[in-house]
Protein backbone atom coordinates (compact mmCIF):
# COMPACT_ATOMS: atom_id res chain seq x y z
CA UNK A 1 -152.60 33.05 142.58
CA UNK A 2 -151.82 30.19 140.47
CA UNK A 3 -153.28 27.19 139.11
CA UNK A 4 -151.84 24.78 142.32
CA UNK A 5 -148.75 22.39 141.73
CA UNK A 6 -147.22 24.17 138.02
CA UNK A 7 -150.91 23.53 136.87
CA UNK A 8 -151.89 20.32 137.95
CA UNK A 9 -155.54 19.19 139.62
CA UNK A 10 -156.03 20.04 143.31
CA UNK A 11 -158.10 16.36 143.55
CA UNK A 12 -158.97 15.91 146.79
CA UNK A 13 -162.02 14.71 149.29
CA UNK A 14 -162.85 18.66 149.55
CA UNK A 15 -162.76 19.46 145.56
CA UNK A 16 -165.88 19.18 145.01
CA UNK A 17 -167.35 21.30 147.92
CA UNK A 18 -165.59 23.89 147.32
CA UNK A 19 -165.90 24.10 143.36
CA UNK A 20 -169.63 24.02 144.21
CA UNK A 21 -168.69 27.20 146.41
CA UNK A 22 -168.11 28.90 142.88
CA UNK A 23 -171.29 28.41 140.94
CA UNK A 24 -172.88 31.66 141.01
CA UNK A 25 -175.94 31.80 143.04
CA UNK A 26 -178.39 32.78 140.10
CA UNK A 27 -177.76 29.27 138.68
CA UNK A 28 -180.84 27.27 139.24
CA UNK A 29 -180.74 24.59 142.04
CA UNK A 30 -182.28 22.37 139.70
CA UNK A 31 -178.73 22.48 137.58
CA UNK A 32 -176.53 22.68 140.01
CA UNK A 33 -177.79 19.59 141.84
CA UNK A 34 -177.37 17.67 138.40
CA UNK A 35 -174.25 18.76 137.93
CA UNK A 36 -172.63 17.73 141.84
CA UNK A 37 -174.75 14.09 140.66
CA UNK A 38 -172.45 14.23 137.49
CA UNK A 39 -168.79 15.80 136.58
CA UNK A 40 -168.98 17.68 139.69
CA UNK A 41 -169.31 15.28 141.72
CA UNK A 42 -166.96 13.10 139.79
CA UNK A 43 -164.04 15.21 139.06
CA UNK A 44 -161.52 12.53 139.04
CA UNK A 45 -163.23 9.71 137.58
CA UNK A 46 -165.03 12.17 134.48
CA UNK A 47 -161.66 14.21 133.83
CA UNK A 48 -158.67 12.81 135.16
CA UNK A 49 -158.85 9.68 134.33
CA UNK A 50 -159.87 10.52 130.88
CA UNK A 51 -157.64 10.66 127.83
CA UNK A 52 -157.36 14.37 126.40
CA UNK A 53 -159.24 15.40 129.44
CA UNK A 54 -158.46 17.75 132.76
CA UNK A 55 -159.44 19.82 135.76
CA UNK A 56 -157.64 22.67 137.04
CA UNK A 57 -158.38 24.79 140.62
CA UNK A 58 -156.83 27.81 141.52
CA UNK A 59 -155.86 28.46 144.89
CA UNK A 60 -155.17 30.96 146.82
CA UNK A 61 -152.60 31.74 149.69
CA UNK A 62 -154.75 29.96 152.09
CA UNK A 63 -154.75 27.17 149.77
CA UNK A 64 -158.86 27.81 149.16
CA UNK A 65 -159.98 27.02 145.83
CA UNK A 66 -160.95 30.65 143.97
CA UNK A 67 -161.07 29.54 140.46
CA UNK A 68 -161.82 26.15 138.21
CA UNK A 69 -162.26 25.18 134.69
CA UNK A 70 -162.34 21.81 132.72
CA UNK A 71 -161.40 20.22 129.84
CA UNK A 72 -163.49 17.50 128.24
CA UNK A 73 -162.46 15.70 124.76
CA UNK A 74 -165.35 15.25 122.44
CA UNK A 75 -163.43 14.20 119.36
CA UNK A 76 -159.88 13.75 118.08
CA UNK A 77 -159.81 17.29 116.57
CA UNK A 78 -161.89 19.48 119.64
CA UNK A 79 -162.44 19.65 123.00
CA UNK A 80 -165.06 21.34 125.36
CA UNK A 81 -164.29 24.16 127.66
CA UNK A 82 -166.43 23.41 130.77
CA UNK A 83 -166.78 24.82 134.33
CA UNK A 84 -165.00 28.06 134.44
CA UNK A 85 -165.80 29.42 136.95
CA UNK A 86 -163.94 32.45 139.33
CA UNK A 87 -164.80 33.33 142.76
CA UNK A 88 -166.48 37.21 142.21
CA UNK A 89 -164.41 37.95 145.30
CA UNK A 90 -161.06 37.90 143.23
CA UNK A 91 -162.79 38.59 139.51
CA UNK A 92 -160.16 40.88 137.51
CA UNK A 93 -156.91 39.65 139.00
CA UNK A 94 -156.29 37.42 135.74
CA UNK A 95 -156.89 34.27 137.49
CA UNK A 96 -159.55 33.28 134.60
CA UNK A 97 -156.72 34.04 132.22
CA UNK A 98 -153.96 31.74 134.27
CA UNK A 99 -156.66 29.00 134.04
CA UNK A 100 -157.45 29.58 130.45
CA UNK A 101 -153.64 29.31 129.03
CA UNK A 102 -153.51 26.33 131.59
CA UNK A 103 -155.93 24.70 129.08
CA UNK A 104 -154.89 25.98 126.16
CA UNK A 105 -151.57 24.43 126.29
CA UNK A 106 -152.79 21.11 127.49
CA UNK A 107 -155.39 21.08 124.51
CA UNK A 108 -152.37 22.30 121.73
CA UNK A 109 -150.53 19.32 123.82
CA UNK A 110 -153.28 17.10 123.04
CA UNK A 111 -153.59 18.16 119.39
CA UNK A 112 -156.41 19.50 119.21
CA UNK A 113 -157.27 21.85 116.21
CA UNK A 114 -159.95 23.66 118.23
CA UNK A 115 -161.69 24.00 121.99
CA UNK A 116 -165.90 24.70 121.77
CA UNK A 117 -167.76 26.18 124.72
CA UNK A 118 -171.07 27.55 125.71
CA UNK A 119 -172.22 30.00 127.85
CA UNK A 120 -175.26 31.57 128.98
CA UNK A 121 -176.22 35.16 126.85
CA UNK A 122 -177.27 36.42 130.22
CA UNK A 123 -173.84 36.74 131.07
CA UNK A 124 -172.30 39.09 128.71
CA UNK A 125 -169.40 39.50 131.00
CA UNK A 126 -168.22 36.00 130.26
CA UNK A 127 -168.68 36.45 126.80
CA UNK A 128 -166.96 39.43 126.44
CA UNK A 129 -163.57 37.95 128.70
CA UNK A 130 -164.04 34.53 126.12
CA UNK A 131 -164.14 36.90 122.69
CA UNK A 132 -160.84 38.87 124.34
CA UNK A 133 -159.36 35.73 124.70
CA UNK A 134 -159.48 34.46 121.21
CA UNK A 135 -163.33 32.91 120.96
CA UNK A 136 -165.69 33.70 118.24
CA UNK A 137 -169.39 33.33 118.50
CA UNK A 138 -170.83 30.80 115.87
CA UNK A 139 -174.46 30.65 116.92
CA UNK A 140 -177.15 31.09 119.54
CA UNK A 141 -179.04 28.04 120.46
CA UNK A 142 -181.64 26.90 123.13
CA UNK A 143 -179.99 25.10 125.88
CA UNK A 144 -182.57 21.79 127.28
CA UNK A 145 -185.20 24.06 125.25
CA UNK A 146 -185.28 26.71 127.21
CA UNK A 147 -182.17 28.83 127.57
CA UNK A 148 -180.47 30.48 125.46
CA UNK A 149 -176.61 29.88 125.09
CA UNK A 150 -174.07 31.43 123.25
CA UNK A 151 -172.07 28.98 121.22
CA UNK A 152 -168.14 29.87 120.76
CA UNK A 153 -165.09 28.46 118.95
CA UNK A 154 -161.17 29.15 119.50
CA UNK A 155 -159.09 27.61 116.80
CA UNK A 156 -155.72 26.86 118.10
């Protein structure tokens, strides 16, 4: 399972479902209904079409979406890792991985100096695959007041 076309975005009229297929079922509604009314729901428009910018979707043999994550510039030197997400189905078959070098590369293509992400500290599974993949932790902050994320950094 590779990222589909050499990398490039699977865009089409079923993107969105199925990335929403992918958002682990302990995220509140609440969230996940705000993000489908934002990026989610906008793939092409908020990443695509944006300078410094991307989507990527894994597929699998039956061309079904297992895997996602985005790129979103916030600055000439950094860019935001957002909406990595892996089916739990096919977790530990190095599909995150695949979709995290996919970035990488476009964000060292871009120039950026570093990519900045956060992630929920009741995950500490994520955490730990970001850390072996080159992220440090900077801080712990209070996400909309109320949740705690973990804050990371990879310098390229």
């Amino acid at each position: 399972m590779v990222p589909s076309n050499q990398g490039l975005p699977i865009v089409n009229p079923r993107a969105s479902e199925e990335v929403k297929r992918l958002i682990p079922a302990d995220e509140s509604q609440k969230y996940l209904e705000y993000s489908l009314k934002g990026d989610l729901g906008h793939i092409e428009s908020h990443y695509l079409a944006q300078e410094g910018s991307h989507f990527w979707c894994a597929v699998d043999e039956h061309d079904t979406v297992v895997g996602c994550v985005a790129l979103e510039r916030k600055a000439a030197d950094h860019a935001e890792l957002r909406r990595m997400y892996v089916d739990p189905n096919v977790r530990g078959k190095g599909i995150g991985k695949v979709l995290l070098e996919a970035l990488k590369a476009f964000a060292k293509k871009s120039g950026y100096e570093r990519i900045v992400l956060t992630t929920s500290v009741t995950v500490p599974d994520t955490i730990r695959f970001y850390a072996k993949n080159g992220f440090e932790q900077t801080h712990i902050s209070l996400y909309d007041g109320k949740f705690e994320v973990s804050n990371m950094r990879l310098t390229l």
